[in-house]
PDB file of N, CA and C in Angstrom:
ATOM      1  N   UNK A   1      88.350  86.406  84.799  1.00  0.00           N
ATOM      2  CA  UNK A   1      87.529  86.064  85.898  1.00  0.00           C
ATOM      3  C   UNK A   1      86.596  87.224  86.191  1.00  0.00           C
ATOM      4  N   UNK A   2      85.146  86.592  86.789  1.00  0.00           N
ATOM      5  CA  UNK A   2      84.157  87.846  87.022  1.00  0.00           C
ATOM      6  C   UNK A   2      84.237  87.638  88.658  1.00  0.00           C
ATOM      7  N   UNK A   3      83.986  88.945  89.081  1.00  0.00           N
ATOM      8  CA  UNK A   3      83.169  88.858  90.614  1.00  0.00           C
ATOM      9  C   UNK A   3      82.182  89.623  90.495  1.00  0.00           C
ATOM     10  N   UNK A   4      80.792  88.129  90.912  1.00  0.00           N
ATOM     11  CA  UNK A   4      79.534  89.174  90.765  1.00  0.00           C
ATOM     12  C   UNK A   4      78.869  88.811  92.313  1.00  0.00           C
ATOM     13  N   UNK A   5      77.629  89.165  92.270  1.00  0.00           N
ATOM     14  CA  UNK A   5      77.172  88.979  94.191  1.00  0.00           C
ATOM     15  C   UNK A   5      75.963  87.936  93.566  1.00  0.00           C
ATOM     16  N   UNK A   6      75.245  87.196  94.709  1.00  0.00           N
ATOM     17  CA  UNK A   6      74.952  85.662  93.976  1.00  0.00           C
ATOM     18  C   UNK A   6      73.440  86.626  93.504  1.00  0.00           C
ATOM     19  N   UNK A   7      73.246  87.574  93.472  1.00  0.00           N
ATOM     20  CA  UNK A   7      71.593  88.318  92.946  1.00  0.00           C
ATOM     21  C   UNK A   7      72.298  87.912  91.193  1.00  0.00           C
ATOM     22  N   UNK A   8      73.005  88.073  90.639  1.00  0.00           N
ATOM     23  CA  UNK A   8      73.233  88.132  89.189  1.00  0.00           C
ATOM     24  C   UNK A   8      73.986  86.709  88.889  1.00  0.00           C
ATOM     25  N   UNK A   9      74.036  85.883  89.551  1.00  0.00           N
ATOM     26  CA  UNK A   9      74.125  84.378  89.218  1.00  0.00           C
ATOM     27  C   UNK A   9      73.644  83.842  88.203  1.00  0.00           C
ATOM     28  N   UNK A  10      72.347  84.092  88.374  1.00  0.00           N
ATOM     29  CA  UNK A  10      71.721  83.437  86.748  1.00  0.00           C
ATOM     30  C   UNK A  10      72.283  84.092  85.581  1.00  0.00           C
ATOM     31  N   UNK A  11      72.060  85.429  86.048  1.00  0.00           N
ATOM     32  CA  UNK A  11      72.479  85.880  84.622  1.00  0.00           C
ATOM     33  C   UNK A  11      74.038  85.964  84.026  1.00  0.00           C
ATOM     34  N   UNK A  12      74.931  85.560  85.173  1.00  0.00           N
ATOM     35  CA  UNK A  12      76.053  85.402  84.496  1.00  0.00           C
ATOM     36  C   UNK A  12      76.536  84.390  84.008  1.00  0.00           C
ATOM     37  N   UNK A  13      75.467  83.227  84.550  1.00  0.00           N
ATOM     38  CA  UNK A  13      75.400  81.751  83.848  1.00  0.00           C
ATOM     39  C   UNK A  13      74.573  81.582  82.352  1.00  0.00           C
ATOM     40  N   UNK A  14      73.997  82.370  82.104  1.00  0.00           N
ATOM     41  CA  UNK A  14      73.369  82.881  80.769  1.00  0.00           C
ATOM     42  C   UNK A  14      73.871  83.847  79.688  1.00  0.00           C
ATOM     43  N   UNK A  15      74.971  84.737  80.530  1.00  0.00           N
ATOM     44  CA  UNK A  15      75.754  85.791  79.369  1.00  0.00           C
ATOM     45  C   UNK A  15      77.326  84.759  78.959  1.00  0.00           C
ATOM     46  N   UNK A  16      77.635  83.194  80.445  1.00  0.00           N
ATOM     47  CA  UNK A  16      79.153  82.798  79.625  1.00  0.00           C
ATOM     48  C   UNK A  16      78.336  81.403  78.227  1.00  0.00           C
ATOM     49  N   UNK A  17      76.902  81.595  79.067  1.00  0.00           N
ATOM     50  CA  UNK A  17      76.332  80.696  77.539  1.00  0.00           C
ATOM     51  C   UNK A  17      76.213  81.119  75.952  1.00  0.00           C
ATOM     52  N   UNK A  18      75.343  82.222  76.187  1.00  0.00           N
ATOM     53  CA  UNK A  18      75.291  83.195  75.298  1.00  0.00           C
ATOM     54  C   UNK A  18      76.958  83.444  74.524  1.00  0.00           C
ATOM     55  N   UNK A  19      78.105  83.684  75.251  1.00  0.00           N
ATOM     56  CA  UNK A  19      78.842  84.391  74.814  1.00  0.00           C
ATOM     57  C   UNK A  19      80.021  83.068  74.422  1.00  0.00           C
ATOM     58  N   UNK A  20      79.451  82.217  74.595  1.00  0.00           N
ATOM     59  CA  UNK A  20      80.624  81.395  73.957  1.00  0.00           C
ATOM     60  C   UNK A  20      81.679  80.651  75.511  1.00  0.00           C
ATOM     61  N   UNK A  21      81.508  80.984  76.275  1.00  0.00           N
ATOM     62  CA  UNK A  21      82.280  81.071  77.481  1.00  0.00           C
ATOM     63  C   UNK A  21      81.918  80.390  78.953  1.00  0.00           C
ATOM     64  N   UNK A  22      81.486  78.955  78.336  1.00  0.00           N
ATOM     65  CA  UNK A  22      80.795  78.296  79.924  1.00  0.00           C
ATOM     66  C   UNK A  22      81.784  78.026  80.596  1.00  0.00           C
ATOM     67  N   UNK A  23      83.015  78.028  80.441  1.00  0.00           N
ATOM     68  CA  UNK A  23      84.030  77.617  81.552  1.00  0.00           C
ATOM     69  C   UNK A  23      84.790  79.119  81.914  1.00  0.00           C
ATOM     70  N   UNK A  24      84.182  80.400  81.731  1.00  0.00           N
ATOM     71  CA  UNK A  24      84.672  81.188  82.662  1.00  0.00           C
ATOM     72  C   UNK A  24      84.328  81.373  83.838  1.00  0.00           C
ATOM     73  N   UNK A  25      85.577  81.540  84.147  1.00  0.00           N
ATOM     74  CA  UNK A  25      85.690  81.423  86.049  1.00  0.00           C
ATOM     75  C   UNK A  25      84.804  82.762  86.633  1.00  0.00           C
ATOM     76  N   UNK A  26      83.802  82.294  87.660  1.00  0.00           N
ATOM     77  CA  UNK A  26      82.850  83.612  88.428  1.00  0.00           C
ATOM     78  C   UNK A  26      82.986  83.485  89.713  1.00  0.00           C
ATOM     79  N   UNK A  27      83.476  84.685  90.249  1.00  0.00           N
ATOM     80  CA  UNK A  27      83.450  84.207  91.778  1.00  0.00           C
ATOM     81  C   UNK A  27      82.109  84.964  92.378  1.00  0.00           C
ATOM     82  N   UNK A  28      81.518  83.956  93.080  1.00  0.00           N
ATOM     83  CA  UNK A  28      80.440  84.528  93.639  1.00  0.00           C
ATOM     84  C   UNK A  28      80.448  85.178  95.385  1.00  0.00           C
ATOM     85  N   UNK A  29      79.713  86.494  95.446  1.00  0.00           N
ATOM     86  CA  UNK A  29      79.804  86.895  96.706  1.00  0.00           C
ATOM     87  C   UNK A  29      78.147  86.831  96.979  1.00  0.00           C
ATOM     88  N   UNK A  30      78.160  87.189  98.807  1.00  0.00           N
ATOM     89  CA  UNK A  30      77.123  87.945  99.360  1.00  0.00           C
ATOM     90  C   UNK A  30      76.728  89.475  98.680  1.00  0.00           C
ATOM     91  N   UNK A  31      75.572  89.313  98.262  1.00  0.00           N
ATOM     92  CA  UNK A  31      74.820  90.170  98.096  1.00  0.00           C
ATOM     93  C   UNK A  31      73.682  91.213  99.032  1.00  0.00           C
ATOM     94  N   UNK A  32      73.560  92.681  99.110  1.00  0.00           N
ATOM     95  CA  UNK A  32      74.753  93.344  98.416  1.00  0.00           C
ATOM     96  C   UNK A  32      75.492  93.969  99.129  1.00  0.00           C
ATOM     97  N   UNK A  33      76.718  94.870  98.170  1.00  0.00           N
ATOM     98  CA  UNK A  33      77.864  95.042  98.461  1.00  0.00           C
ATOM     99  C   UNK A  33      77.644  96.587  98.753  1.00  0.00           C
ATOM    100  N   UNK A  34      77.047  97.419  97.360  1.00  0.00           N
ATOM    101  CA  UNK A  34      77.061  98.971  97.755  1.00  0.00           C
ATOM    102  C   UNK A  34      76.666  99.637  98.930  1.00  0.00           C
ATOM    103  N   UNK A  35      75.455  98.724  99.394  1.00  0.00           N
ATOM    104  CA  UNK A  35      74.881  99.228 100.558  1.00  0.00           C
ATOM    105  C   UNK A  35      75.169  99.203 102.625  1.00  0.00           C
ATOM    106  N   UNK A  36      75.852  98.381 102.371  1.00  0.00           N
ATOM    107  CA  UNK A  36      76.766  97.986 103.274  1.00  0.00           C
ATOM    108  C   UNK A  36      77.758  98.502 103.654  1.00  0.00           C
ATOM    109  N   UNK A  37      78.327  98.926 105.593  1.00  0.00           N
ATOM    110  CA  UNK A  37      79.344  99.427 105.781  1.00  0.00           C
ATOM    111  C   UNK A  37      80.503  98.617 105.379  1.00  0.00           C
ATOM    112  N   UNK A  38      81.924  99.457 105.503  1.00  0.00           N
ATOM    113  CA  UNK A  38      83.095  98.801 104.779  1.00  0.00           C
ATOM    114  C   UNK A  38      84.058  97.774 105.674  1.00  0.00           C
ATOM    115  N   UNK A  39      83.828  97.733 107.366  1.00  0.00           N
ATOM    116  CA  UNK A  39      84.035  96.259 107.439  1.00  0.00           C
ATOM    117  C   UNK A  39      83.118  95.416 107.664  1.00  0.00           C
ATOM    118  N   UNK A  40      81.934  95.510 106.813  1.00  0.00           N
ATOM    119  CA  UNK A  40      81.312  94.414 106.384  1.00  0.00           C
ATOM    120  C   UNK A  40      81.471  93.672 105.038  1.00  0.00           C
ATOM    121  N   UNK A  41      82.409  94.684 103.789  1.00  0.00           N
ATOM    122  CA  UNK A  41      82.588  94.671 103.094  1.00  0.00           C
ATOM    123  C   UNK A  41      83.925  93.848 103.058  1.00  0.00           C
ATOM    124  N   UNK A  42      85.107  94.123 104.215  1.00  0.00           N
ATOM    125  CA  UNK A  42      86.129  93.622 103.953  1.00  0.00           C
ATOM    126  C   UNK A  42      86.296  92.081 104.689  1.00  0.00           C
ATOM    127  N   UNK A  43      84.752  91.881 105.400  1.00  0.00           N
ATOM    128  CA  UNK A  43      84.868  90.572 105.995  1.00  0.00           C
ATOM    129  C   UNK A  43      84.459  89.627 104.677  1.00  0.00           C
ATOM    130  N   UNK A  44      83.267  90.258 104.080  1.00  0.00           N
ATOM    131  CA  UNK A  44      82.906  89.084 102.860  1.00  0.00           C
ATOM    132  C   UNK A  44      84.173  88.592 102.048  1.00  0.00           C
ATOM    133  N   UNK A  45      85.019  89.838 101.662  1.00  0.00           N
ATOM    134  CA  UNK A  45      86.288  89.463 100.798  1.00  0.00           C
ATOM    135  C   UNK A  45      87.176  88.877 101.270  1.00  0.00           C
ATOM    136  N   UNK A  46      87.349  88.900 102.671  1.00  0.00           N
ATOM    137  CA  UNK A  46      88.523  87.608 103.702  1.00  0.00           C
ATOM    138  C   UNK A  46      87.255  86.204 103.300  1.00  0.00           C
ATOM    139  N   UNK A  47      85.927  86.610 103.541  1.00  0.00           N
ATOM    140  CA  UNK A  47      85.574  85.146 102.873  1.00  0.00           C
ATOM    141  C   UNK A  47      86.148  84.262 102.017  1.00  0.00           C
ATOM    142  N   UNK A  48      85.673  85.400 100.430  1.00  0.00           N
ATOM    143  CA  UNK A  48      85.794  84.997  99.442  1.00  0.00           C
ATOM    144  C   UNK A  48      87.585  84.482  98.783  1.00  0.00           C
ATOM    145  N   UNK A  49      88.554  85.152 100.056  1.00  0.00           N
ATOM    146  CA  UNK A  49      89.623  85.455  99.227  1.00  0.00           C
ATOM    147  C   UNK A  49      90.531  83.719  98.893  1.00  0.00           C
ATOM    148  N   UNK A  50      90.269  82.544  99.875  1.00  0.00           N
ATOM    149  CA  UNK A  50      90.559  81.353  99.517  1.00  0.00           C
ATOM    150  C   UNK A  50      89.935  80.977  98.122  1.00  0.00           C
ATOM    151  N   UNK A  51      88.406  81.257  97.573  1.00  0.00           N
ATOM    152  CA  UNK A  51      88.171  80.888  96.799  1.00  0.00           C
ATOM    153  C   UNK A  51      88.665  81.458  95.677  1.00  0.00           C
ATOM    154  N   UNK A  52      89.106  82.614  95.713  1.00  0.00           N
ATOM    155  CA  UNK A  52      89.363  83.522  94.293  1.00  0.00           C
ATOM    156  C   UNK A  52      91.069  83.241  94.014  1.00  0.00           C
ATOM    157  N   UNK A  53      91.752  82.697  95.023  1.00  0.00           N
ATOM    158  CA  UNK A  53      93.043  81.613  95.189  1.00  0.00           C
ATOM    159  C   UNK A  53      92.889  80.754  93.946  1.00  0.00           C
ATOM    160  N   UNK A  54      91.533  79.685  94.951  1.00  0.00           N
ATOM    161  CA  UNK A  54      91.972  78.823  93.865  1.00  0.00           C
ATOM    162  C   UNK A  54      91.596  79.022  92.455  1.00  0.00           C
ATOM    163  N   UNK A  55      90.458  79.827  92.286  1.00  0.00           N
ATOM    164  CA  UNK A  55      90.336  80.230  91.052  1.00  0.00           C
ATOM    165  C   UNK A  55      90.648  80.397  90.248  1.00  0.00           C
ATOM    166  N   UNK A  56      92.024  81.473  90.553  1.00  0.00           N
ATOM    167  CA  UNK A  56      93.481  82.009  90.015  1.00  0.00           C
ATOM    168  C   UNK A  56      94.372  81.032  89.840  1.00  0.00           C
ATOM    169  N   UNK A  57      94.139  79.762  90.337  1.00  0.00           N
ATOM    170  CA  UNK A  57      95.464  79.527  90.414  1.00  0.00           C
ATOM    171  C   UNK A  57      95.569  78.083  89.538  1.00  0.00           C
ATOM    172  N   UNK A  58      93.771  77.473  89.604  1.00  0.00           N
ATOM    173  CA  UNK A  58      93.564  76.355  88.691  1.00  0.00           C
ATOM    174  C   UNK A  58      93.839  76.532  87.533  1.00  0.00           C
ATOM    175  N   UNK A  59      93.913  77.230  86.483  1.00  0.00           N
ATOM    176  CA  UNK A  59      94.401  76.931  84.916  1.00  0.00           C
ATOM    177  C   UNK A  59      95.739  76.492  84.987  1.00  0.00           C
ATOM    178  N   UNK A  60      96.510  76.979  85.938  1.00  0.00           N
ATOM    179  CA  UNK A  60      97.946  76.674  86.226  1.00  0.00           C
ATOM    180  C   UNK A  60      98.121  75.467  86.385  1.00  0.00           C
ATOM    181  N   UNK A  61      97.483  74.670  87.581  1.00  0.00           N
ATOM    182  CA  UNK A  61      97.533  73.444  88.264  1.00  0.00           C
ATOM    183  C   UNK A  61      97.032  72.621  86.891  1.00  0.00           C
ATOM    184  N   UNK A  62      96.330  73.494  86.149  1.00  0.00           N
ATOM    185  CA  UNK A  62      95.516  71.926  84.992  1.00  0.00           C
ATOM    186  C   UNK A  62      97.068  72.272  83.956  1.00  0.00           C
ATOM    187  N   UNK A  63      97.596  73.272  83.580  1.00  0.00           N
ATOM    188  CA  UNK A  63      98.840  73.245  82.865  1.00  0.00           C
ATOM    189  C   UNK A  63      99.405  72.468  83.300  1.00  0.00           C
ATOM    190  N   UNK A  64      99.684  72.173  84.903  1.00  0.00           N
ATOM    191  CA  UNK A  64     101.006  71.384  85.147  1.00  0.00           C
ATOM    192  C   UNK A  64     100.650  70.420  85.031  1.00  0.00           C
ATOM    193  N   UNK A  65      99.599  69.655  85.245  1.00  0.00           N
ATOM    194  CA  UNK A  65      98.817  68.905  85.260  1.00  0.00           C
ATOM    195  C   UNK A  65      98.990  67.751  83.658  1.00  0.00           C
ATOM    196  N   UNK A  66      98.755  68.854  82.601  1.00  0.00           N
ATOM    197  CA  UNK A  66      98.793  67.906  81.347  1.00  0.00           C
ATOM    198  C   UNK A  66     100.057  67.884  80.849  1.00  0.00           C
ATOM    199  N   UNK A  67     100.947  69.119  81.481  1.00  0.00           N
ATOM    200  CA  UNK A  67     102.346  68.736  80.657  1.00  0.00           C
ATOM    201  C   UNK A  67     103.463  67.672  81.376  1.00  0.00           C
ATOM    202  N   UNK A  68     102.481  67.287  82.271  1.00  0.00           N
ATOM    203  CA  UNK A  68     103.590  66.402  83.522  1.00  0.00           C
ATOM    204  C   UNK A  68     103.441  65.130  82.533  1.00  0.00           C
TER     205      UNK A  68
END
């Protein structure tokens, strides 16, 4: 899994083409991150952190999924 901020969206939809890899998982954040104080930093990641859940947790659910 990648975490990129949505400024490099395209291009990470162009490097899992390029690379063989359209179904790798990207979690996308608010952009940007370096410049920003750090609880502004730790509110985006309580954002993001349901989505990077399920992220993590779908290859599993599709395992149980086909061996049921």
């Amino acid at each position: 899994m990648t975490v990129i901020t949505h400024a490099f969206d395209a291009l990470a939809k162009s490097e899992k083409e390029a690379f063989g890899a359209p179904d790798h998982p990207v979690l996308v954040v608010q952009h940007p991150i370096g410049t920003v104080k750090l609880d502004e930093v730790n509110k985006r990641a309580d954002a993001a952190f349901d989505r990077l859940v399920e992220i993590l947790v779908e290859p599993q659910q599709r395992k149980a999924a086909v061996g049921s």
